[in-house]
Every structure is written in structure tokens, then in C-alpha cells.
Protein backbone atom coordinates (compact mmCIF):
# COMPACT_ATOMS: atom_id res chain seq x y z
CA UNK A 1 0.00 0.00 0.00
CA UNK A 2 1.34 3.18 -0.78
CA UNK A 3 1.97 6.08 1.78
CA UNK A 4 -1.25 8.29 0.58
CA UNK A 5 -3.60 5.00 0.95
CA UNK A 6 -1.95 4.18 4.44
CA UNK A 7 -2.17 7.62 6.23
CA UNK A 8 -5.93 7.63 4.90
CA UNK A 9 -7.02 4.29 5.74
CA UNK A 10 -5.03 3.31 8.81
CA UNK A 11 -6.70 5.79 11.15
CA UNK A 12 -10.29 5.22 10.09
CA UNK A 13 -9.97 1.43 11.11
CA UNK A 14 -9.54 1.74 14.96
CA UNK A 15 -11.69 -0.77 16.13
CA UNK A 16 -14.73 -0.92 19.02
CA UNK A 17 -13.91 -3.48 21.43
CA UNK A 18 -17.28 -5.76 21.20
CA UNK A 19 -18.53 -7.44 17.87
CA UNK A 20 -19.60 -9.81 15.79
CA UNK A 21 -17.58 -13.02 18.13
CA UNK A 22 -17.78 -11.87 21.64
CA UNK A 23 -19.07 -13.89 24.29
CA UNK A 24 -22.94 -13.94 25.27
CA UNK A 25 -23.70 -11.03 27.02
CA UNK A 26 -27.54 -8.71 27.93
CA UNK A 27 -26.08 -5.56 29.71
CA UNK A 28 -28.82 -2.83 30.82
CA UNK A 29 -27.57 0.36 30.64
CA UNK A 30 -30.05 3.87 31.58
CA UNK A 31 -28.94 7.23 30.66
CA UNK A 32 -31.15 9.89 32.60
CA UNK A 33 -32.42 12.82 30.23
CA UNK A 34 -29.97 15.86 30.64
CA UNK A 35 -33.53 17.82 31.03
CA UNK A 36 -37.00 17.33 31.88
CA UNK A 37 -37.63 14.02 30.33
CA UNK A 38 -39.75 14.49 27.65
CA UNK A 39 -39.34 10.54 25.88
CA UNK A 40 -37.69 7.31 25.91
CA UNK A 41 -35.66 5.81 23.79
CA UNK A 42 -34.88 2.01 23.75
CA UNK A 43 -32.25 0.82 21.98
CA UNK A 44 -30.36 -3.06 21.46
CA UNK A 45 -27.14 -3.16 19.92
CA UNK A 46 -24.05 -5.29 19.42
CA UNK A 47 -22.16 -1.91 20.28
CA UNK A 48 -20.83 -2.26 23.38
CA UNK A 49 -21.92 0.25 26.03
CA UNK A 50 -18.36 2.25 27.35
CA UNK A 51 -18.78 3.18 23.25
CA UNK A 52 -21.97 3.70 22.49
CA UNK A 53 -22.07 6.31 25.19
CA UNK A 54 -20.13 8.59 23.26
CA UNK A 55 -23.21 8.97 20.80
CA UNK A 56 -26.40 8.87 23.30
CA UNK A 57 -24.37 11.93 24.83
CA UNK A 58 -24.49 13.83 21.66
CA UNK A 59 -27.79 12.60 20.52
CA UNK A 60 -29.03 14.19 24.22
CA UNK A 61 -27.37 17.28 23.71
CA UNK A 62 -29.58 17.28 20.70
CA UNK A 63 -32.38 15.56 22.22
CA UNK A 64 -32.28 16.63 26.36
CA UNK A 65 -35.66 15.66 27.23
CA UNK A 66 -34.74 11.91 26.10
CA UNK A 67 -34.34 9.26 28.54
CA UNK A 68 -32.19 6.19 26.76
CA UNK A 69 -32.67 2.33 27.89
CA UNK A 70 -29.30 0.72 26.10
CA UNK A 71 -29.08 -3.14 25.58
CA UNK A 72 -25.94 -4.79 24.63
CA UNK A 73 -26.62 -8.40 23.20
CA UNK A 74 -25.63 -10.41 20.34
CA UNK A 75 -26.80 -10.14 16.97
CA UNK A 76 -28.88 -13.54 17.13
CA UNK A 77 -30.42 -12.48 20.79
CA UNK A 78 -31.50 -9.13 18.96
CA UNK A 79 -33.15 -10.60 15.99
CA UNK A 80 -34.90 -13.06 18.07
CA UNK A 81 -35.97 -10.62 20.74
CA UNK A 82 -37.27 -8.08 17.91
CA UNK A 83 -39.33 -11.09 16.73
CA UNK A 84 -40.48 -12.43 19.52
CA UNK A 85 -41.71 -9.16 21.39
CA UNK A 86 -43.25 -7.57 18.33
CA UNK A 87 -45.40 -11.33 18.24
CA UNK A 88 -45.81 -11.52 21.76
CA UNK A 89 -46.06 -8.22 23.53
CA UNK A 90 -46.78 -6.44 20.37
CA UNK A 91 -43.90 -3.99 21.30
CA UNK A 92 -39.80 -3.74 21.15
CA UNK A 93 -37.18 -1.59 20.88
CA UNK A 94 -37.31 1.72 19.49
CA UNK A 95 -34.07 1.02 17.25
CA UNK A 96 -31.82 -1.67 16.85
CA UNK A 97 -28.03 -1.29 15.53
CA UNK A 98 -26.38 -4.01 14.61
CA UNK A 99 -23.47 -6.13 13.11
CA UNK A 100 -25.47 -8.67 12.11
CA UNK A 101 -26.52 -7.59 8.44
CA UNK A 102 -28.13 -10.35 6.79
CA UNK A 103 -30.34 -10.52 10.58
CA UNK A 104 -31.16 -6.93 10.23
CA UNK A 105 -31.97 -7.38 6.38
CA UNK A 106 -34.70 -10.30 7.47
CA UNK A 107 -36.01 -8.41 10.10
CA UNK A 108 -37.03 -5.74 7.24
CA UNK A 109 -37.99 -8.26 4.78
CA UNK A 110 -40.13 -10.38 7.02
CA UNK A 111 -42.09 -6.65 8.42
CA UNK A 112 -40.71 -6.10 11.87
CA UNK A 113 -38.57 -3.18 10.59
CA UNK A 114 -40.92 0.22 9.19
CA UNK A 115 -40.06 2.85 6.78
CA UNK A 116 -38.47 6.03 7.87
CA UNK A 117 -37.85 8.49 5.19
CA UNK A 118 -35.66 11.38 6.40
CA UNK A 119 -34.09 14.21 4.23
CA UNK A 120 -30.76 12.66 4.22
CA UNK A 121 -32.36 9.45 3.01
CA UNK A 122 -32.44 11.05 -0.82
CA UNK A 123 -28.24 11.62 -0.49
CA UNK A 124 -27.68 8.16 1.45
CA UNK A 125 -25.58 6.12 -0.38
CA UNK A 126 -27.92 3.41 -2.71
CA UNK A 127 -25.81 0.26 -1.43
CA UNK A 128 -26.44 1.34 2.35
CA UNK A 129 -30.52 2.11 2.05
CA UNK A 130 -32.98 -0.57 1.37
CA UNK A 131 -36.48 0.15 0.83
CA UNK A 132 -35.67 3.31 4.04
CA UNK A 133 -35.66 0.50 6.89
CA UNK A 134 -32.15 -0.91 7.43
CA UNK A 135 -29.66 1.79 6.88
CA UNK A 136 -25.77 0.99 6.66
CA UNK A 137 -24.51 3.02 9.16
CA UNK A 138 -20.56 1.70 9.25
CA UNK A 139 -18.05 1.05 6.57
CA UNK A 140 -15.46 -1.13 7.97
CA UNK A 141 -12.99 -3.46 5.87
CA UNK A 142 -11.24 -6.92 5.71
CA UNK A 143 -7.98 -6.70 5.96
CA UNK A 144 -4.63 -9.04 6.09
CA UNK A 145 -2.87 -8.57 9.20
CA UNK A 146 0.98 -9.84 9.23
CA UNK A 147 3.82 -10.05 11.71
CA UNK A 148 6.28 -6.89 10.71
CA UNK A 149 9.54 -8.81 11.23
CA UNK A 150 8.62 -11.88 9.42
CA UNK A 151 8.47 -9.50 6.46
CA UNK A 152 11.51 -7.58 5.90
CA UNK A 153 10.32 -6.95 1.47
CA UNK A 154 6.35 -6.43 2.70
CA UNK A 155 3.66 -8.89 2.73
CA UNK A 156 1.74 -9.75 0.08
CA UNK A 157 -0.91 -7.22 -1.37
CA UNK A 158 -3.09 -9.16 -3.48
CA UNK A 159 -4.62 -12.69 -3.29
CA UNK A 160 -2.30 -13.86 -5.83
CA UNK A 161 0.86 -12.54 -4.19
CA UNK A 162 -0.64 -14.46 -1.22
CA UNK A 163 -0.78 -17.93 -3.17
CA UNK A 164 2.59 -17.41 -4.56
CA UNK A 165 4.16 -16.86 -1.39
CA UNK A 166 2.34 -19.96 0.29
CA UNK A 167 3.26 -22.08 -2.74
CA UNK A 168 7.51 -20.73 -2.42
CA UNK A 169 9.72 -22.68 -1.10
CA UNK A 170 10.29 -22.27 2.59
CA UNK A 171 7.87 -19.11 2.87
CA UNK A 172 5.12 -20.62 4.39
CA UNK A 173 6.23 -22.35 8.12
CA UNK A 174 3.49 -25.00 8.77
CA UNK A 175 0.89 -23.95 11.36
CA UNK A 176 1.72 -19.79 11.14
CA UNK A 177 -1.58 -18.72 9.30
CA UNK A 178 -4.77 -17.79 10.46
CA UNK A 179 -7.97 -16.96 9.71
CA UNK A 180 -11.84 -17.00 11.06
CA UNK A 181 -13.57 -20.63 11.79
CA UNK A 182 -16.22 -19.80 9.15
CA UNK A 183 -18.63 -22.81 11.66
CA UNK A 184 -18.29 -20.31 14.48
CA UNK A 185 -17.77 -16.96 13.42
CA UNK A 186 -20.42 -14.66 11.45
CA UNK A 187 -18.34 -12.21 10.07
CA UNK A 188 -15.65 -14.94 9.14
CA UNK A 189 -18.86 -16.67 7.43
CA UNK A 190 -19.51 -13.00 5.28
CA UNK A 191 -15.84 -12.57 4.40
CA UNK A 192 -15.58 -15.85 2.84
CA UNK A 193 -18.79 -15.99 0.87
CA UNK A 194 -17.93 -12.78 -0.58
CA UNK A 195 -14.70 -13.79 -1.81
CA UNK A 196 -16.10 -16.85 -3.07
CA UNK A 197 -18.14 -14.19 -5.49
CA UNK A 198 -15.36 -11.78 -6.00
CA UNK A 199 -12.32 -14.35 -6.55
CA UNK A 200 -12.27 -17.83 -8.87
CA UNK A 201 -9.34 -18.82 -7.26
CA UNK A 202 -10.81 -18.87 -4.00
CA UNK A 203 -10.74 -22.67 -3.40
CA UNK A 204 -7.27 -22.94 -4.64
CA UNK A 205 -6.24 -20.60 -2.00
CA UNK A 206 -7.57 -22.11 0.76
CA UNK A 207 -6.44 -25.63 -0.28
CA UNK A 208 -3.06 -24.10 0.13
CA UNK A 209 -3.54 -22.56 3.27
CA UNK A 210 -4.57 -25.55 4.47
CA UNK A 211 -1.86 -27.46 3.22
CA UNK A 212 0.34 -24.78 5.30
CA UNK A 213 -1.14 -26.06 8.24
CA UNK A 214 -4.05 -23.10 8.41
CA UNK A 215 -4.89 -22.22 11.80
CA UNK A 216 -9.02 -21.27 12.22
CA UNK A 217 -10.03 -19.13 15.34
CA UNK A 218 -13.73 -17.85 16.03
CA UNK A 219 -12.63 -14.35 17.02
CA UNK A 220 -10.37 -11.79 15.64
CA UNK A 221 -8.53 -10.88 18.75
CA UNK A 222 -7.44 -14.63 19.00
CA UNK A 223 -5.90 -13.97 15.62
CA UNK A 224 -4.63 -10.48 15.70
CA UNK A 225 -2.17 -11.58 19.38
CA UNK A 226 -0.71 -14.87 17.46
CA UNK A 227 0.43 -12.43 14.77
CA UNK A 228 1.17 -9.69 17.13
CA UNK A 229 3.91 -11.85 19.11
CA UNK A 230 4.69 -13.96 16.15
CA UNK A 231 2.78 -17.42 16.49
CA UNK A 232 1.55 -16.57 13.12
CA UNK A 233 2.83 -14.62 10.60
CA UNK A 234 -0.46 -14.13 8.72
CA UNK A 235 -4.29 -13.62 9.57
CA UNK A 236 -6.44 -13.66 6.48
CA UNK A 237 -9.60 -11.48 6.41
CA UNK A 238 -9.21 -9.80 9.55
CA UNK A 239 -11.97 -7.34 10.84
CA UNK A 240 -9.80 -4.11 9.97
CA UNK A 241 -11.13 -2.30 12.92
CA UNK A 242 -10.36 -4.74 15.48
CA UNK A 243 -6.82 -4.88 13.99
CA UNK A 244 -5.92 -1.16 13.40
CA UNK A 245 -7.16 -0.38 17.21
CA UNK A 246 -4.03 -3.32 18.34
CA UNK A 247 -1.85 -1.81 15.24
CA UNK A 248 -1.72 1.29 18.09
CA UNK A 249 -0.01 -0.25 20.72
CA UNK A 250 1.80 -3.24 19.42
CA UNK A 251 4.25 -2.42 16.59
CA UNK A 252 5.47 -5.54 15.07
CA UNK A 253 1.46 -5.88 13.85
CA UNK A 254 0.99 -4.64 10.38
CA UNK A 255 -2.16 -4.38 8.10
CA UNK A 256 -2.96 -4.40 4.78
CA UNK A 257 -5.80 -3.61 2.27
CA UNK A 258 -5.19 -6.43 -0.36
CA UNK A 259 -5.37 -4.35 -4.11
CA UNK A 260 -7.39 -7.07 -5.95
CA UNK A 261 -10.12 -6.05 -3.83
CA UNK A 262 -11.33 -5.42 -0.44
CA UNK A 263 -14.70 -6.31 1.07
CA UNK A 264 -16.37 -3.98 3.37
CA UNK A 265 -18.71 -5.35 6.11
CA UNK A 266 -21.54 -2.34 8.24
CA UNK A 267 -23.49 -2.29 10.91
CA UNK A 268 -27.37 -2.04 10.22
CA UNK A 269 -30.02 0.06 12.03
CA UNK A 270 -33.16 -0.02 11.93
CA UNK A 271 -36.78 0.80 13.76
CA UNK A 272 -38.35 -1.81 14.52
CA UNK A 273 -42.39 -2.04 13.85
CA UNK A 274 -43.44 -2.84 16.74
CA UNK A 275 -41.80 0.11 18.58
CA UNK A 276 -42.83 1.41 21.85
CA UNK A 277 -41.51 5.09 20.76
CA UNK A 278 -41.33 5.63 16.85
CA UNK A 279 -40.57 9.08 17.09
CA UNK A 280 -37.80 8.38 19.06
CA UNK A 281 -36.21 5.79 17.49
CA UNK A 282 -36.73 7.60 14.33
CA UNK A 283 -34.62 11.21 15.62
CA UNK A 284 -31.98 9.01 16.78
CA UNK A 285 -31.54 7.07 13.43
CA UNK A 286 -31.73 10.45 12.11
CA UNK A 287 -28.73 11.80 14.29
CA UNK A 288 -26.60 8.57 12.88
CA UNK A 289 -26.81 9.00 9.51
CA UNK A 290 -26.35 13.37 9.79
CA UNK A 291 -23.15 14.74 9.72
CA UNK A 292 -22.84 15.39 13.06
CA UNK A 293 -23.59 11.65 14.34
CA UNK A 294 -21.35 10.18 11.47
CA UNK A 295 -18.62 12.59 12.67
CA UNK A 296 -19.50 11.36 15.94
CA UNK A 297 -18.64 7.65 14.82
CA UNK A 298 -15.53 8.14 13.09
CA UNK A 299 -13.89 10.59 14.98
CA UNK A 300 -14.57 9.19 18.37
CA UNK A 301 -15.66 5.69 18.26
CA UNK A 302 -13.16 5.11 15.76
CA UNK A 303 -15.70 3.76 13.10
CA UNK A 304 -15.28 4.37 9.47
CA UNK A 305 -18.74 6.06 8.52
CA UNK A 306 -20.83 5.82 5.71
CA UNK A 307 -21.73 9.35 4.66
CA UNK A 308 -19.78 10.97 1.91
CA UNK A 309 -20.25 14.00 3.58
CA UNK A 310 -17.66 13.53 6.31
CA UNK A 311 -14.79 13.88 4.95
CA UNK A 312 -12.61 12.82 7.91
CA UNK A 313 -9.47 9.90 8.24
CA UNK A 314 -12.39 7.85 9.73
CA UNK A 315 -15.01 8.14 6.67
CA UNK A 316 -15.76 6.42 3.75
CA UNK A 317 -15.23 9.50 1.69
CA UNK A 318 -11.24 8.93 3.05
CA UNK A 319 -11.48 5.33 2.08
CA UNK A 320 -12.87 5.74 -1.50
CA UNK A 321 -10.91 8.84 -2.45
CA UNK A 322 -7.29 6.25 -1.72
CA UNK A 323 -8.93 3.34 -2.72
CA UNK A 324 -11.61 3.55 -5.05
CA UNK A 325 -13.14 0.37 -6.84
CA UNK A 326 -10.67 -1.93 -4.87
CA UNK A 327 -13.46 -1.49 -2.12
CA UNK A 328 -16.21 -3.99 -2.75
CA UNK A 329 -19.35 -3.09 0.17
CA UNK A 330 -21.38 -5.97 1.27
CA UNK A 331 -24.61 -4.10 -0.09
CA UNK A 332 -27.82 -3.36 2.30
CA UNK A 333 -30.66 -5.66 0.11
CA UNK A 334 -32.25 -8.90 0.47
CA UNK A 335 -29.33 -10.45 -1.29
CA UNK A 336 -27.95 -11.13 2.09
CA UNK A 337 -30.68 -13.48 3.10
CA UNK A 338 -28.39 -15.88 0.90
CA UNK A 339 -26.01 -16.21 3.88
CA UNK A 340 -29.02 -17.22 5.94
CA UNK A 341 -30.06 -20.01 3.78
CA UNK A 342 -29.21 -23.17 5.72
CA UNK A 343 -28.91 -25.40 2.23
CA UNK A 344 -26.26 -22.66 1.22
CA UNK A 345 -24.36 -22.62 3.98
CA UNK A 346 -23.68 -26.18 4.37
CA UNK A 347 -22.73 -26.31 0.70
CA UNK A 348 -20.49 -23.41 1.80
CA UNK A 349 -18.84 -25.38 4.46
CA UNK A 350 -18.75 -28.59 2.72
CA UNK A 351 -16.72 -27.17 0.10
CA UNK A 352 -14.46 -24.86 2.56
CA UNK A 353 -14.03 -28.39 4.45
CA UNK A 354 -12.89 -30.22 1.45
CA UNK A 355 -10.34 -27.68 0.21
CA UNK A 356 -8.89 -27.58 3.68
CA UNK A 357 -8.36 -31.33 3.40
CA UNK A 358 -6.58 -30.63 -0.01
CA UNK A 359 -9.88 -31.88 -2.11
């Protein structure tokens, strides 16, 4: 990567410390209105709380009569809880935010989500919109992370370098490459079945990864400190934020944006339904995708955001304007209901199994 692309990306990658592998967790969390309390707001999200804080302070400086209910779970717990509430109690959350895409897609598609159409809607990018119920609010990349002393000449930069380097002689050390467990994580799931679409080779590369002894792991951080300290020297589609925020504070990790092409994963929000307080959840969708709450996620969460307006390190104005059509977003559309097909995914597996085994 060249130094333009690096000083733009690198900083807009800083990751959030919860996500798409963390352990179980249902955390209640009540901020008080700044003001006389005027409305609630209840919101579940996969964000965790010590972050999320950051933008329920600006949305009540905003909003000061709003009282906020925050829930931290898992993308599954949300989905089912969305569903379940709307069909039992006949009322949820008044907006959910989540890394789970293809769950916040099915939520829209099956009608627990509603339509919110907002000014910015019209300028919102295409790919992060569908039908004005689950927004893309988060524009955050798969990346190859590599142990800086292990590569004096660089690492490789596209998915080709990578097979030519595990296919050298005495490059690739048996056992010193990583990647997700596509069984147990989501976004290790994603990543894959989008290269599978982007790259023909894709099988070939992992039947040579596996015949270098390919290491699978169900979260990133278990990845990211093997390379860090030099168990492994690579970690293939890496959650870029989760890696850049370690890239900090521990400098033999490096990072990389492979050139063939890069896919970019988001976080979803929606409002639900079945909401106890539309209104509310609608202003505070409304503050995420405005320049001030995208600022508000890239600047001081750390999260690339979507809006072309911000024009920040942490944006994906930044990210285009180095990049450009190397960047390949995992669009907001029913599309992703592919990855919850059950026949599909163990078709998936089945064939990720067999070229691990060399077949």
C-alpha cells in the first residue's frame, strides 16, 4: 500500500472493542435525560456500552428531554428478541443497531422493521438504504494482518501474491496462518462468501492454506495476538477495525488492504415495527446518519462512517478517495438473506471443508 492509501485508511480502522464473536452477554444500561424528560428511547445493539455512550451523549445534547434504555446483546439475541416481542407483547425496541446484516436485512424483509424516510435518506448512499428501513450506518474493511519482522520486502498485497508466497519454497512455516472458523464466526462466514463471489481462485487458496497447516479461530482478537507476538505470521480477512485499534499499541502488527479487492462489512439500524416510541427511534436514526452523528462515529468511536459528507481519516469519503473500486461493500438488500439459507451454507462449508483437506 502506498503512503497516501496508508495515512488515509489506517486511522479510520480503529476498532470498538465488542462485535460480531464476543461472548454472550444482555447488559442494561439507563442514561437519565440531561432535562426534563420528555421521551424514551430504547435501543439493542451489538455496540458495546463504554462506546456507544459517546453517541447517546451527543444525541441528548440534541435531544435533552430523552431518557435512553441501552441493551448490549448479540446479533442472534437481537433478531430473536425483535421477533419475539413484536409477536408476543406487540412492542420492542425503538431502534436496533447491529453487526449482524443479513439478521437486520430479514427483520425488514419479514415486516418487523418500518419505513423512515428522512431528508438525508435522498443523499444516502444506494448500497447502504434498502427500501428506508435498514440503513448501513458503518463502513469497515477486511484486511490481512501480518507479523512486521517476518516480512523484511512487505507482505503480500493481493490474493495472488498471497498464493505465490504460500506455494515458495520455505515461505510458508506450517501452522503460522490464520484466519476466522467460518462454523463459528459470522463475520468470518460473510468474508468468505464474498470472496467466493469476487475471486475464482478462492478454493485454490484455501487448499493451500490448508496445506500450510491453516490455523481457524472464532474471534479476531485470537488472531490479531498470534500475529502480534509472532505465532503466526499471517491472519487472512481480519476485521480491519479490530486490527488497526491493536496496530496502536503493538508495533510488530501490520495491516494491509489487499489491491485485488477489499470487502467492506456495516453495521445495520433499523426501527423496529413494533416500537414502543417511533418518534424516538426515528430522531436518533436520524442523528446517525447526519453529519454530526457520522462525525460522531468516526472521529470518536473510531468507526469508518458511511456518509460521503464527512470527509474525515475515519469516513468512507477517506477510504474511496485512496482506494476507489478496490473497495467492494457488502450491499444493504435482500441479497444477504443468501447467507441465511441453511442449504447454502452447508454447501459453503462442505466445500471450505474439502479444500482444507486438499480436495
Amino acid at each position: 500500500m502506498n503512503p497516501l492509501c496508508r495515512a488515509l485508511v489506517l486511522p479510520c480502522l480503529f476498532a470498538l472493542t465488542g462485535a460480531l464473536t464476543s461472548p454472550a452477554r444482555a447488559d442494561v444500561y439507563a442514561y437519565p435525560s440531561p432535562g426534563p424528560q420528555t421521551d424514551s428511547l430504547t435501543i439493542y445493539s451489538t455496540l458495546d456500552a463504554p462506546l456507544a455512550t459517546a453517541l447517546i451523549a451527543a444525541f441528548q445534547t440534541a435531544h435533552p428531554g430523552t431518557a435512553v434504555t441501552y441493551e448490549d446483546l448479540l446479533a442472534g439475541e437481537i433478531a430473536a428478541r425483535v421477533v419475539q416481542e413484536t409477536q408476543t407483547a406487540g412492542a420492542t425496541a425503538d431502534f436496533v443497531f447491529s453487526s449482524g446484516m443479513d439478521a437486520q436485512v430479514k427483520l425488514a424483509n419479514d415486516g418487523f422493521a418500518r419505513p423512515v424516510t428522512l431528508p438525508e435518506s435522498a443523499d444516502w448512499p444506494r448500497w447502504a438504504n434498502w427500501r428506508d428501513m435498514a440503513y448501513a450506518l458503518t463502513f469497515e474493511p477486511g484486511v490481512l494482518v501480518y507479523h512486521k519482522p517476518s516480512f523484511p520486502d512487505g507482505p503480500p498485497q493481493t490474493r495472488l501474491d498471497l498464493l505465490d508466497w504460500l506455494r515458495g519454497p520455505g515461505q510458508a512455516m506450517p501452522g503460522r496462518i490464520g484466519t476466522y472458523d467460518i462454523e463459528r464466526s459470522s463475520v468470518g462466514y460473510l468474508f468468505l462468501a464474498r470472496d467466493a463471489e469476487h475471486f475464482p481462485d478462492i478454493w485454490s487458496l484455501v487448499r493451500v492454506m490448508g496445506a500450510a497447516g491453516l490455523q481457524t479461530f472464532p474471534t479476531s482478537n485470537q488472531i490479531i495476538d498470534r500475529v502480534a507476538d509472532g505465532r503466526l505470521v499471517l491472519g487472512y480477512n481480519i476485521l480491519g477495525s479490530y486490527a488497526a485499534d491493536q496496530a496502536r499499541s503493538r508495533p510488530d502488527l501490520g495491516l494491509v488492504l489487499l489491491r485485488d479487492f477489499t470487502v467492506v462489512v456495516s453495521r445495520v439500524g433499523l426501527v423496529p415495527r413494533a416500537a414502543r416510541s417511533p418518534g424516538a427511534g426515528t430522531a436518533f436514526l436520524q442523528f446517525l446518519i447526519s453529519d454530526a452523528g457520522q462525525t460522531v462515529l468516526s472521529d470518536q468511536l473510531r468507526l469508518p462512517s458511511v456518509s460521503l459528507e464527512v470527509s474525515g481519516a475515519g469516513s468512507a469519503a477517506a477510504m474511496v478517495a485512496a482506494l476507489g473500486e478496490q473497495l467492494r461493500p457488502v450491499p444493504v438488500s435482500p441479497g444477504l438473506l443468501v447467507y441465511l439459507d441453511q442449504a447454502k451454507r452447508r454447501n459453503l462449508i462442505s466445500r471450505w471443508r474439502a479444500a482444507l483437506a486438499g480436495n
